[in-house]
ModelCIF file with pLDDT and N, C-alpha, C, O atoms, coordinates in Angstrom:
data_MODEL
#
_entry.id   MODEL 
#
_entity.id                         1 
_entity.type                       polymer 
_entity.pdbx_number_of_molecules   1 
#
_entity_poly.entity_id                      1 
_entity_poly.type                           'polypeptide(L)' 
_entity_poly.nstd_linkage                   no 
_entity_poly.nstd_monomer                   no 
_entity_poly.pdbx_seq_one_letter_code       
;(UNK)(UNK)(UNK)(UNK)(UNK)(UNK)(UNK)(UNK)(UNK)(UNK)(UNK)(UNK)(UNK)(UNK)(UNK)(UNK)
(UNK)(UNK)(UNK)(UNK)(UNK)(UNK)(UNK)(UNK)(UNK)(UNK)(UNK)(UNK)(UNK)(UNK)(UNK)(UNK)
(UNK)(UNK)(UNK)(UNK)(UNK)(UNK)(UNK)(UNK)(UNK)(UNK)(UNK)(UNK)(UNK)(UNK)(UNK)
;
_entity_poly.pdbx_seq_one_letter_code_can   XXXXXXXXXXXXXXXXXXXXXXXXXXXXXXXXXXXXXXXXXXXXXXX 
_entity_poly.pdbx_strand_id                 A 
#
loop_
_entity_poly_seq.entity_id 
_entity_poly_seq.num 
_entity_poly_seq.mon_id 
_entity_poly_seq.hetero 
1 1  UNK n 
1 2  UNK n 
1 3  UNK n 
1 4  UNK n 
1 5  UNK n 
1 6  UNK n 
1 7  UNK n 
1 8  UNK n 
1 9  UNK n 
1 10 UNK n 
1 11 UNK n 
1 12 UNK n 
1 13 UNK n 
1 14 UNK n 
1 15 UNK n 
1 16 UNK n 
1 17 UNK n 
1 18 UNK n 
1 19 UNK n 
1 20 UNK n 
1 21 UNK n 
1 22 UNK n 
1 23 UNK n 
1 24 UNK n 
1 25 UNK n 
1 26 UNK n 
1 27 UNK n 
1 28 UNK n 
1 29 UNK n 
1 30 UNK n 
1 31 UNK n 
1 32 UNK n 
1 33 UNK n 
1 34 UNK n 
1 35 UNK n 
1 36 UNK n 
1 37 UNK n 
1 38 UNK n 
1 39 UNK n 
1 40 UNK n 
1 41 UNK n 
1 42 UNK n 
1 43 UNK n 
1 44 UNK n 
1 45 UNK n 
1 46 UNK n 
1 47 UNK n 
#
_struct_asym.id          A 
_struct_asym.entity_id   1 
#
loop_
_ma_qa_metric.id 
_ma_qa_metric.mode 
_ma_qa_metric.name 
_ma_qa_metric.software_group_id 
_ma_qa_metric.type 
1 global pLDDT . pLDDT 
2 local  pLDDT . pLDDT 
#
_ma_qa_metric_global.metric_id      1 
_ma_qa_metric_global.metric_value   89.77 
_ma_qa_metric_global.model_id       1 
_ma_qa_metric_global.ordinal_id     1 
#
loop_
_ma_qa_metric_local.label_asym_id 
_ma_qa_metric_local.label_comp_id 
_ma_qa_metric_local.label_seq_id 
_ma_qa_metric_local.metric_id 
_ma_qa_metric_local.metric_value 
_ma_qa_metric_local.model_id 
_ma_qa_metric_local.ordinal_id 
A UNK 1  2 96.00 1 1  
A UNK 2  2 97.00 1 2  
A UNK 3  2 97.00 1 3  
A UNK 4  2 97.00 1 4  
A UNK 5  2 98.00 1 5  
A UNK 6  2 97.00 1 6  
A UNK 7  2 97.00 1 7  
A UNK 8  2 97.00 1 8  
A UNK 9  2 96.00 1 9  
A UNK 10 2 96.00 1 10 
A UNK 11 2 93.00 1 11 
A UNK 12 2 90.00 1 12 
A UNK 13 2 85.00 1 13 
A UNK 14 2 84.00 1 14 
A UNK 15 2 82.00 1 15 
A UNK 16 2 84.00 1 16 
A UNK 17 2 84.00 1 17 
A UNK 18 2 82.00 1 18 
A UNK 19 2 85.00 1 19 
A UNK 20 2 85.00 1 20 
A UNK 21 2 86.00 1 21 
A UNK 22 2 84.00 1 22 
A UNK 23 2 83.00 1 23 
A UNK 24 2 85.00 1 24 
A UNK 25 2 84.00 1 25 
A UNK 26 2 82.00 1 26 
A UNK 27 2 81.00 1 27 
A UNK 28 2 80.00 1 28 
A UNK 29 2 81.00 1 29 
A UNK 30 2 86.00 1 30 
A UNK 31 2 85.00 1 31 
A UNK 32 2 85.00 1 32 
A UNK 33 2 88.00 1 33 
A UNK 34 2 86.00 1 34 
A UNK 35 2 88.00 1 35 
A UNK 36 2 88.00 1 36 
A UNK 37 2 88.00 1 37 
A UNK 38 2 89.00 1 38 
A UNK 39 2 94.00 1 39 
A UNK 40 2 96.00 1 40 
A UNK 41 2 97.00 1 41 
A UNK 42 2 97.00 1 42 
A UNK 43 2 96.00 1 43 
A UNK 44 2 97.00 1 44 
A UNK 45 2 98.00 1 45 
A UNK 46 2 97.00 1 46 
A UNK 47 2 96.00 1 47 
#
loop_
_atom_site.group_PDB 
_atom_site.id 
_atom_site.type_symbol 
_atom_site.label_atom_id 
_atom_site.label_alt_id 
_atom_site.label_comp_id 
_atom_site.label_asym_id 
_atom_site.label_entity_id 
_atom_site.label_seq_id 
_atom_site.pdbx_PDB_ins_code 
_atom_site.Cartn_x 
_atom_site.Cartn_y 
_atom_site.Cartn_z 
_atom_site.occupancy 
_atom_site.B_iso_or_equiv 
_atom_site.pdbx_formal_charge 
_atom_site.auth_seq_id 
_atom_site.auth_comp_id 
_atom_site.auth_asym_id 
_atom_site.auth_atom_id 
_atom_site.pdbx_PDB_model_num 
ATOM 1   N N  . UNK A 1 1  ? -8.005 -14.456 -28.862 1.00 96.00 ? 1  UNK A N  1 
ATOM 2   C CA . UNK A 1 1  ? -8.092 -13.469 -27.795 1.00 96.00 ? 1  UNK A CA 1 
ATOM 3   C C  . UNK A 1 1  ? -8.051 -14.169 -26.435 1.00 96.00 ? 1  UNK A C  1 
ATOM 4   O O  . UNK A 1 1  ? -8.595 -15.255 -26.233 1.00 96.00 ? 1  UNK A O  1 
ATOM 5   N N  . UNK A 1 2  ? -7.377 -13.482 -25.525 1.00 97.00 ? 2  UNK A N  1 
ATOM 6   C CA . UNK A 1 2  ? -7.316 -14.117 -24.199 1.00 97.00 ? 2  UNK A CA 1 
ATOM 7   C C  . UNK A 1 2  ? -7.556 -12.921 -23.147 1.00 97.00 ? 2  UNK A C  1 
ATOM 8   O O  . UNK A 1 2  ? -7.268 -11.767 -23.465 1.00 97.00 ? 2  UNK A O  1 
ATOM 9   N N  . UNK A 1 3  ? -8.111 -13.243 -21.841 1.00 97.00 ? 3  UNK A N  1 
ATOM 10  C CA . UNK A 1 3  ? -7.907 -12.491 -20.453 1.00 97.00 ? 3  UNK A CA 1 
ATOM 11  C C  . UNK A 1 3  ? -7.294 -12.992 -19.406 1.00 97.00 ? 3  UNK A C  1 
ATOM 12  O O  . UNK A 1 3  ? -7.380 -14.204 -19.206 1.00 97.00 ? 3  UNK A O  1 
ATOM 13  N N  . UNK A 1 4  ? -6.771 -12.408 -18.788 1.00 97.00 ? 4  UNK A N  1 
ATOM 14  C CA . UNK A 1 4  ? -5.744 -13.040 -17.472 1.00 97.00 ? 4  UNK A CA 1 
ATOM 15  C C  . UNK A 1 4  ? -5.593 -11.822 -16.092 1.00 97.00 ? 4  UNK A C  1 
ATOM 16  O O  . UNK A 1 4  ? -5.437 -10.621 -15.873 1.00 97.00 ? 4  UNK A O  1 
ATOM 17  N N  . UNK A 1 5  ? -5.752 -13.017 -15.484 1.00 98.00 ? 5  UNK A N  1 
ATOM 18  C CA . UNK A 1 5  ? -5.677 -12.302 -13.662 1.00 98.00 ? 5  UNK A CA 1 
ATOM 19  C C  . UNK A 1 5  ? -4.508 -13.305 -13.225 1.00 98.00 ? 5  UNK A C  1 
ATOM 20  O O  . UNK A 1 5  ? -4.226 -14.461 -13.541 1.00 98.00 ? 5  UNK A O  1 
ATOM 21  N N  . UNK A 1 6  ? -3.818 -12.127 -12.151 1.00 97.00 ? 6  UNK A N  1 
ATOM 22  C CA . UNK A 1 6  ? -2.755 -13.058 -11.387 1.00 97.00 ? 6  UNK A CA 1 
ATOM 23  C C  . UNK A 1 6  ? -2.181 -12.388 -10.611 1.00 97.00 ? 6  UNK A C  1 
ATOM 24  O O  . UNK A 1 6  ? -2.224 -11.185 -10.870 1.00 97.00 ? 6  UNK A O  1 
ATOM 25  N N  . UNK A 1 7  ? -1.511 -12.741 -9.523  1.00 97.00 ? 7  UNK A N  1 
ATOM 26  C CA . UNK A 1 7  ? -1.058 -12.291 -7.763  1.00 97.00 ? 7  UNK A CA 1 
ATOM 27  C C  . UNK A 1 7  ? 0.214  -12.981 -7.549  1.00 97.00 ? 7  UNK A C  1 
ATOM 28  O O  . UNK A 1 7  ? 0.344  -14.190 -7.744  1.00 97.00 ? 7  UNK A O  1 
ATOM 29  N N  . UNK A 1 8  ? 1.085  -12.266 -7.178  1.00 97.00 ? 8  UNK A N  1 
ATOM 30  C CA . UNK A 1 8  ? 2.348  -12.535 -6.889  1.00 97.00 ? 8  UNK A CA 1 
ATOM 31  C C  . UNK A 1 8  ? 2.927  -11.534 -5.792  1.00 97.00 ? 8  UNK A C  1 
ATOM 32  O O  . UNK A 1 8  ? 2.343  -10.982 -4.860  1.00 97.00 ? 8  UNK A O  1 
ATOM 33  N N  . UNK A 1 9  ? 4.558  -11.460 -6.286  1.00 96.00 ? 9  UNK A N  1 
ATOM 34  C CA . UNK A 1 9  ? 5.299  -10.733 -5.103  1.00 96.00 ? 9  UNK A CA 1 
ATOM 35  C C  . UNK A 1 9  ? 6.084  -9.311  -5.955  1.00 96.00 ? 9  UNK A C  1 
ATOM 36  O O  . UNK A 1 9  ? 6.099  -9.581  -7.156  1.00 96.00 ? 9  UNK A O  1 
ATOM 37  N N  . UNK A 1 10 ? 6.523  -8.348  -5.771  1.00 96.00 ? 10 UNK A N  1 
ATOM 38  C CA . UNK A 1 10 ? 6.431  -6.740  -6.396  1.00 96.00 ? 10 UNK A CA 1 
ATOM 39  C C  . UNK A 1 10 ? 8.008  -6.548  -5.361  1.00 96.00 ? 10 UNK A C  1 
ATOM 40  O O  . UNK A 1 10 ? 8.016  -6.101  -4.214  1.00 96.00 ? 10 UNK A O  1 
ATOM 41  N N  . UNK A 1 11 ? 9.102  -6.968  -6.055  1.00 93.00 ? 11 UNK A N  1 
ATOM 42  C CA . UNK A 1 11 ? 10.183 -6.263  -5.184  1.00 93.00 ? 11 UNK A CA 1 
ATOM 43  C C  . UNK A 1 11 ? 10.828 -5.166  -5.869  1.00 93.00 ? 11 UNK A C  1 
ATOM 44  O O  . UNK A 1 11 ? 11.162 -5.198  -7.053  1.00 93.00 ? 11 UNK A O  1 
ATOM 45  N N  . UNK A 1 12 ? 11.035 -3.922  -4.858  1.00 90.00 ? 12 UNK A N  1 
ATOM 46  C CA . UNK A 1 12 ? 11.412 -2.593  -5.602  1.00 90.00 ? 12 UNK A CA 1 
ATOM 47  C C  . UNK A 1 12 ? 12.842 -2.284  -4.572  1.00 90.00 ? 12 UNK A C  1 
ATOM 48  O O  . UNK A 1 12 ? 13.483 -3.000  -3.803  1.00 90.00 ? 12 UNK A O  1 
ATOM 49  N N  . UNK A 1 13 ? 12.913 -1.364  -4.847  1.00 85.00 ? 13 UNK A N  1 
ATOM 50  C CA . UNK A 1 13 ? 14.934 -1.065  -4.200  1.00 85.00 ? 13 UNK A CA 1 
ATOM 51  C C  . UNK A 1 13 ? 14.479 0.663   -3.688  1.00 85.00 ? 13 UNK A C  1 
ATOM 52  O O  . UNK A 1 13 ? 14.900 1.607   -4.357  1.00 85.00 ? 13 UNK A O  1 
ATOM 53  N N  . UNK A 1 14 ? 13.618 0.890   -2.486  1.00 84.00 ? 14 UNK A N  1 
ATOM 54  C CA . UNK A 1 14 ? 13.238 2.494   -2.078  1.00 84.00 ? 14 UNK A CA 1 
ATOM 55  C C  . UNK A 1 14 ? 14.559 3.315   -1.948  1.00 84.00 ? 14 UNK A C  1 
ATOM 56  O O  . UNK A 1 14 ? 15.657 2.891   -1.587  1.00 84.00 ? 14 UNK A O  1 
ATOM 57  N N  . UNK A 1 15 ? 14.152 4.822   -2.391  1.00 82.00 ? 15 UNK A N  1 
ATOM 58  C CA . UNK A 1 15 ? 14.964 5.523   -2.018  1.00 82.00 ? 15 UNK A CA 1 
ATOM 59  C C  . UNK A 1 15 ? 15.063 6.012   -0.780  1.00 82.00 ? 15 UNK A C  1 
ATOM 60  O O  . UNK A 1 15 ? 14.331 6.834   -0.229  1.00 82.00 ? 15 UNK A O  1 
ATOM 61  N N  . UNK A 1 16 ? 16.124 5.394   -0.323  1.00 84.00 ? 16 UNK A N  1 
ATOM 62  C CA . UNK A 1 16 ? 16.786 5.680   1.097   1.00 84.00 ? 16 UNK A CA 1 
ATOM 63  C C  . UNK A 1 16 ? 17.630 7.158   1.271   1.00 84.00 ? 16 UNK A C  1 
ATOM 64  O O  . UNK A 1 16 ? 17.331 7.877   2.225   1.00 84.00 ? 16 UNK A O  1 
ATOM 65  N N  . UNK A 1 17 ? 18.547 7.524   0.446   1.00 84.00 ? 17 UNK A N  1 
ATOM 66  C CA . UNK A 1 17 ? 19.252 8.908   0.145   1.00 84.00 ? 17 UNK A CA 1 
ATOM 67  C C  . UNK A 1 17 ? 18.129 9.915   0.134   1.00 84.00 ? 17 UNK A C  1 
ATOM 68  O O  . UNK A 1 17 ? 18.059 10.781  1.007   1.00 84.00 ? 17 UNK A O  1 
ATOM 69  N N  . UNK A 1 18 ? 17.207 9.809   -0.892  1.00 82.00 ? 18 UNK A N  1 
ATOM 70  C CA . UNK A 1 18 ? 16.482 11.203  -1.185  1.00 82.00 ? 18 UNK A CA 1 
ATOM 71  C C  . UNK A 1 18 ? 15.431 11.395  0.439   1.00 82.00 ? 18 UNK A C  1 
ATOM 72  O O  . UNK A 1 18 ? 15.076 12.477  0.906   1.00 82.00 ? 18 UNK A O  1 
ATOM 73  N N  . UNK A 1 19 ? 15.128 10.024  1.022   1.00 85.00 ? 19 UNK A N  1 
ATOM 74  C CA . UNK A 1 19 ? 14.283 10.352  2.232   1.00 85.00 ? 19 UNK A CA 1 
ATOM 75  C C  . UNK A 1 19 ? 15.302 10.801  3.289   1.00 85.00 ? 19 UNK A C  1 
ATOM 76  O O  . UNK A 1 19 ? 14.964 11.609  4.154   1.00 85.00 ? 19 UNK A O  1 
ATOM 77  N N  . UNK A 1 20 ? 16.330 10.381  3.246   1.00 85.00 ? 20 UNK A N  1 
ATOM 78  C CA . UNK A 1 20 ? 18.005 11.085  4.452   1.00 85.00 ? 20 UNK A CA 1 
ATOM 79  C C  . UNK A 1 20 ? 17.796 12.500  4.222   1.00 85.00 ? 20 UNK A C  1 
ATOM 80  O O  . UNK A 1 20 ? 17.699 13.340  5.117   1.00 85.00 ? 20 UNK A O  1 
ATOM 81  N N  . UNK A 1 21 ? 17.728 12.730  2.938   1.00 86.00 ? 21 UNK A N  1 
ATOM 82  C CA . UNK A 1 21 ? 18.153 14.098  2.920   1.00 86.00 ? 21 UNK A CA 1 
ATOM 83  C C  . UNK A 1 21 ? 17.022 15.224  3.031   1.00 86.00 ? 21 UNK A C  1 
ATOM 84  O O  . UNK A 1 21 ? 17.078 16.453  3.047   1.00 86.00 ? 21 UNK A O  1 
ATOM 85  N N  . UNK A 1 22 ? 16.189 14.493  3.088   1.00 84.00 ? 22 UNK A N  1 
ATOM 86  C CA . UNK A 1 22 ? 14.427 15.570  3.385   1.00 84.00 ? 22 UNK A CA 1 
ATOM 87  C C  . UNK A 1 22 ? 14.861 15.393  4.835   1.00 84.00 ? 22 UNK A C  1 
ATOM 88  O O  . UNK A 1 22 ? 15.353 16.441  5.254   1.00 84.00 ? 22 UNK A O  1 
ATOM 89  N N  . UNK A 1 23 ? 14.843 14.424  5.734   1.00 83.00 ? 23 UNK A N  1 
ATOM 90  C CA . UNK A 1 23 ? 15.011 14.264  7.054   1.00 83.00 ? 23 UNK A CA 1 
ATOM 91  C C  . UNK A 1 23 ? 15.747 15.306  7.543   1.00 83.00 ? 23 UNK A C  1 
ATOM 92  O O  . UNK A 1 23 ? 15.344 15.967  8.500   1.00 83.00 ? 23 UNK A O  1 
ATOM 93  N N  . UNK A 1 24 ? 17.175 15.608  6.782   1.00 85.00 ? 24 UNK A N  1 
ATOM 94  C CA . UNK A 1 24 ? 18.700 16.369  7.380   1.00 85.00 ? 24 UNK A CA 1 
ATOM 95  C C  . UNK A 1 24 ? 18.130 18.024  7.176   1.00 85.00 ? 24 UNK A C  1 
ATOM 96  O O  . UNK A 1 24 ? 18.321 18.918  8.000   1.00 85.00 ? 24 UNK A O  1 
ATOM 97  N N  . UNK A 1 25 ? 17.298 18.192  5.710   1.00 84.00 ? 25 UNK A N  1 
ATOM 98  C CA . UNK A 1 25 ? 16.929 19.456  5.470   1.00 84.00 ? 25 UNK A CA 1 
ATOM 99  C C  . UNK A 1 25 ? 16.131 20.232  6.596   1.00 84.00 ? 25 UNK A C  1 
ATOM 100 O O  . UNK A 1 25 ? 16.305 21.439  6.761   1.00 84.00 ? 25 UNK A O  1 
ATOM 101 N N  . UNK A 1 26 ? 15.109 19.375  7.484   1.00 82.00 ? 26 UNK A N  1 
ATOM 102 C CA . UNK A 1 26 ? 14.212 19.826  8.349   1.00 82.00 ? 26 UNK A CA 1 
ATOM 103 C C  . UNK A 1 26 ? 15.079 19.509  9.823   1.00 82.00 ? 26 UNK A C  1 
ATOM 104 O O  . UNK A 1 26 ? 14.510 19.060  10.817  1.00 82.00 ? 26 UNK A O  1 
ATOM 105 N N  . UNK A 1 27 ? 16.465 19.806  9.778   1.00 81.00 ? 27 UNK A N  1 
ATOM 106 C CA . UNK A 1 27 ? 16.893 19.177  11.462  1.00 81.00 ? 27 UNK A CA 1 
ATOM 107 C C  . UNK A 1 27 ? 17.229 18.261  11.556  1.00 81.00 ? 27 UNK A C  1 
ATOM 108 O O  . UNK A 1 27 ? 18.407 18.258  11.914  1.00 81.00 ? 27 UNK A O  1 
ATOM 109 N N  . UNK A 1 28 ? 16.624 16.875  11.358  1.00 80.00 ? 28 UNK A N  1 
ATOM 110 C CA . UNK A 1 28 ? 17.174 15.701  11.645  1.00 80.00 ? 28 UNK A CA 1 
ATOM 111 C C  . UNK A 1 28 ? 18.803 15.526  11.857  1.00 80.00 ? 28 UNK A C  1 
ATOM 112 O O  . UNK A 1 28 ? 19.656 16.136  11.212  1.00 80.00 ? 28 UNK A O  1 
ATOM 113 N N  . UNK A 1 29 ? 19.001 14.753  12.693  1.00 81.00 ? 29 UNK A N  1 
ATOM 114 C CA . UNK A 1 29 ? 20.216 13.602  12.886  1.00 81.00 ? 29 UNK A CA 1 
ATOM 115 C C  . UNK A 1 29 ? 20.052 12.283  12.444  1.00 81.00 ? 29 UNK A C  1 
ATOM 116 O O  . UNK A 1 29 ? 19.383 11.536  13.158  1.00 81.00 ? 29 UNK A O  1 
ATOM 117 N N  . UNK A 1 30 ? 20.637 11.761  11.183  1.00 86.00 ? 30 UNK A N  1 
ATOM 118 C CA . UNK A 1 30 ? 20.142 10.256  10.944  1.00 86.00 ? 30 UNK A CA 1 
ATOM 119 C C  . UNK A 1 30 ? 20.959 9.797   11.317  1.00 86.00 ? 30 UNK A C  1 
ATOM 120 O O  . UNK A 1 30 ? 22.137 10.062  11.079  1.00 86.00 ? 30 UNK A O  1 
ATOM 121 N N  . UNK A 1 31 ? 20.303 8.575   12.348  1.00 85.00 ? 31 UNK A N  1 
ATOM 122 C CA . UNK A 1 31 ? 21.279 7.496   12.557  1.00 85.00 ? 31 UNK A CA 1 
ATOM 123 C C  . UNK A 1 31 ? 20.614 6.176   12.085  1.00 85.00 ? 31 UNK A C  1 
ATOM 124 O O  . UNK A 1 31 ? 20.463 5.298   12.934  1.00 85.00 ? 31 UNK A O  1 
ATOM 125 N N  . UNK A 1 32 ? 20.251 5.979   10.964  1.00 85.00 ? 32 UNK A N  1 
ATOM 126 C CA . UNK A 1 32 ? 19.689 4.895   10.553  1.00 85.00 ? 32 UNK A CA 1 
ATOM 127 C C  . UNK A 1 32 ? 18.457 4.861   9.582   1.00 85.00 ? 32 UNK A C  1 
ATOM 128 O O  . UNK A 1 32 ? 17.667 5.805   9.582   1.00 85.00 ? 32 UNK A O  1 
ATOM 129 N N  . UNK A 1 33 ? 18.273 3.680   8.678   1.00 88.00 ? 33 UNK A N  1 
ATOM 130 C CA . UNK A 1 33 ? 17.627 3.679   7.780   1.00 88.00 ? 33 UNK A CA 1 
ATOM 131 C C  . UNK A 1 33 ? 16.911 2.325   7.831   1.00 88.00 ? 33 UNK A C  1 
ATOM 132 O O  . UNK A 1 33 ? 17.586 1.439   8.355   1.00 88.00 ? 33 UNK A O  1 
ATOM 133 N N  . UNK A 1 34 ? 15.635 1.954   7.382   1.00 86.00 ? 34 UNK A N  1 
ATOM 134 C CA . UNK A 1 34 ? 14.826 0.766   7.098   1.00 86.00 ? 34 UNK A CA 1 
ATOM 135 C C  . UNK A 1 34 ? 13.996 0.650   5.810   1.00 86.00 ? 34 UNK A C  1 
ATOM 136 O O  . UNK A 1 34 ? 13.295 1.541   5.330   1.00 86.00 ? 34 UNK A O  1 
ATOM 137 N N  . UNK A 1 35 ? 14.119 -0.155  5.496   1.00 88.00 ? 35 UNK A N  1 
ATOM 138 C CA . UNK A 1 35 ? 13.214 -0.375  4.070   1.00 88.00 ? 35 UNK A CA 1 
ATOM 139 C C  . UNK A 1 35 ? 12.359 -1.279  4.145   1.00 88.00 ? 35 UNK A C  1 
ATOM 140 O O  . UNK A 1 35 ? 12.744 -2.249  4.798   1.00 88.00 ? 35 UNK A O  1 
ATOM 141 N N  . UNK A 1 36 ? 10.986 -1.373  3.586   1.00 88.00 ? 36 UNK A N  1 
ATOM 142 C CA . UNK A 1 36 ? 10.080 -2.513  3.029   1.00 88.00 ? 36 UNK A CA 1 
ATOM 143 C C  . UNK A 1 36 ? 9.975  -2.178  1.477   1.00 88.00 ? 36 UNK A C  1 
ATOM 144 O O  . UNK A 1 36 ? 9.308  -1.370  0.831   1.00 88.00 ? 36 UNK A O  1 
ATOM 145 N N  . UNK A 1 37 ? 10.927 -3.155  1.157   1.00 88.00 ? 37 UNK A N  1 
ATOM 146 C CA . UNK A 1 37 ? 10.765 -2.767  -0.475  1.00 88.00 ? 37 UNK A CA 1 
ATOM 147 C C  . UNK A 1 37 ? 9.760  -4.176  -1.405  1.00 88.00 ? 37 UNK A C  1 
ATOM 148 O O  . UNK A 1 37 ? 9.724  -4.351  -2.623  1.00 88.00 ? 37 UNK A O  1 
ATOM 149 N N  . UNK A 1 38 ? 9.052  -4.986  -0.323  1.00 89.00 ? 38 UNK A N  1 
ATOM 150 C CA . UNK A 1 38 ? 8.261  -6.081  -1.772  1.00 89.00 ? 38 UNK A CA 1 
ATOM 151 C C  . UNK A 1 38 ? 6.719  -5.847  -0.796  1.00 89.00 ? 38 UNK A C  1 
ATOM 152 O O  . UNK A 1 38 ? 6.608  -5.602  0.405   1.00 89.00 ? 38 UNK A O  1 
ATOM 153 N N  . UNK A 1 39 ? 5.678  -6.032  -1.831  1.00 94.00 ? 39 UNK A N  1 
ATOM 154 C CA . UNK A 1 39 ? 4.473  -5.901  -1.403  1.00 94.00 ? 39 UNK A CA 1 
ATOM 155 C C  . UNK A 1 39 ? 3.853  -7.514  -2.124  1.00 94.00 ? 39 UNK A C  1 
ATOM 156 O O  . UNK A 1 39 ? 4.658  -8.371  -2.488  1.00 94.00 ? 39 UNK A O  1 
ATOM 157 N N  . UNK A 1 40 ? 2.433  -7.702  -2.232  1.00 96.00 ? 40 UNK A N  1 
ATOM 158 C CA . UNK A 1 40 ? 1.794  -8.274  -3.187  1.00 96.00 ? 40 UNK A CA 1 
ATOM 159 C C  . UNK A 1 40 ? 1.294  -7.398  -4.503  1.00 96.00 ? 40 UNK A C  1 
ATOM 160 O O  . UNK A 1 40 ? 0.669  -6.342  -4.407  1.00 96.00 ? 40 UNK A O  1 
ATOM 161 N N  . UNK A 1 41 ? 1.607  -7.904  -5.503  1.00 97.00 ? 41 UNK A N  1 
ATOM 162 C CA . UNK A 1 41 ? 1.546  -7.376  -7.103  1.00 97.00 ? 41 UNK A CA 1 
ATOM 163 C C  . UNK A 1 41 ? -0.271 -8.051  -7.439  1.00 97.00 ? 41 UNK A C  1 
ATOM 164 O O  . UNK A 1 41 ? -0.842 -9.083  -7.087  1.00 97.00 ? 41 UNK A O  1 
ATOM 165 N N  . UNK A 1 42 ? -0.508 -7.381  -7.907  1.00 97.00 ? 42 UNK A N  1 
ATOM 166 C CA . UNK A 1 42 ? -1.770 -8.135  -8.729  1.00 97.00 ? 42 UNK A CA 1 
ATOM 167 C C  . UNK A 1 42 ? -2.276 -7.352  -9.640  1.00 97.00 ? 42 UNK A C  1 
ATOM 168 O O  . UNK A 1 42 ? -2.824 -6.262  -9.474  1.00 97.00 ? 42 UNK A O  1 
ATOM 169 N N  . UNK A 1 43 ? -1.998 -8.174  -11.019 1.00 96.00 ? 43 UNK A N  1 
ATOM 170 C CA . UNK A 1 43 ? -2.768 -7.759  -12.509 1.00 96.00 ? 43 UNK A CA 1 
ATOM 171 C C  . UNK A 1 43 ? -3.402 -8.236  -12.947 1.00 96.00 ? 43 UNK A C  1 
ATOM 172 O O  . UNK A 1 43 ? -3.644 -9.381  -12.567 1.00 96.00 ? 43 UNK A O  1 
ATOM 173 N N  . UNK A 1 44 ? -4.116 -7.651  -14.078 1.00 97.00 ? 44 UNK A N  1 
ATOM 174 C CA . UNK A 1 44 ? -5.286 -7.595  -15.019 1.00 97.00 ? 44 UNK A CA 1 
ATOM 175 C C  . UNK A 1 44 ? -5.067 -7.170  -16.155 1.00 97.00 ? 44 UNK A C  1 
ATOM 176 O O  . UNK A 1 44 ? -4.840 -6.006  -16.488 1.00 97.00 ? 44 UNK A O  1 
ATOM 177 N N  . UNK A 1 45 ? -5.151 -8.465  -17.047 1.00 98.00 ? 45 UNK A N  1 
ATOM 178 C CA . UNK A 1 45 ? -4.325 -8.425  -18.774 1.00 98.00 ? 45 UNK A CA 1 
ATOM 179 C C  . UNK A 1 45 ? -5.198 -8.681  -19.854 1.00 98.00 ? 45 UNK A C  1 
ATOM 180 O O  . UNK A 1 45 ? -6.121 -9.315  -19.342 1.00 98.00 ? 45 UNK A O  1 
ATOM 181 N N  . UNK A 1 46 ? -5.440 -8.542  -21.115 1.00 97.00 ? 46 UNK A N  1 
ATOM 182 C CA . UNK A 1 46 ? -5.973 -9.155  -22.061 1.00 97.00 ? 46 UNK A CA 1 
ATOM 183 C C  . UNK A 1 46 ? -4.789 -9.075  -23.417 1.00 97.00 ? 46 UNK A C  1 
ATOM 184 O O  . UNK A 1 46 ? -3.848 -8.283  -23.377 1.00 97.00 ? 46 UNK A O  1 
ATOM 185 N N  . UNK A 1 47 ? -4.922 -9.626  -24.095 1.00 96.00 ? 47 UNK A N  1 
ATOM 186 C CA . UNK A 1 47 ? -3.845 -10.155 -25.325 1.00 96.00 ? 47 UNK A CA 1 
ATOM 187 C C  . UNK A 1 47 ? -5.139 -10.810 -26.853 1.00 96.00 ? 47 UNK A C  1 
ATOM 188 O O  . UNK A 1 47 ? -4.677 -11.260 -27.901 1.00 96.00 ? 47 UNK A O  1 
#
């Protein structure tokens, strides 16, 4: 039996389209898009 902790980096790919198109539904004009798609990850395992 084992336990494990550990911290790293979490990169994801956000949806940019589905937030355009909530924006366009309420009015908006998009002229542009930004993403932060990696955070810090941290888990908690046993095996």
């Amino acid at each position: 039996f084992y336990l494990g902790v550990g911290t790293g980096l979490a990169i994801s790919s956000p949806d940019t389209a589905t937030a355009t198109a909530i924006t366009q539904y309420f009015g908006g004009t998009v002229t542009g898009t930004s993403t932060d798609d990696n955070d810090t990850a941290v888990r908690f395992f046993a095996g």
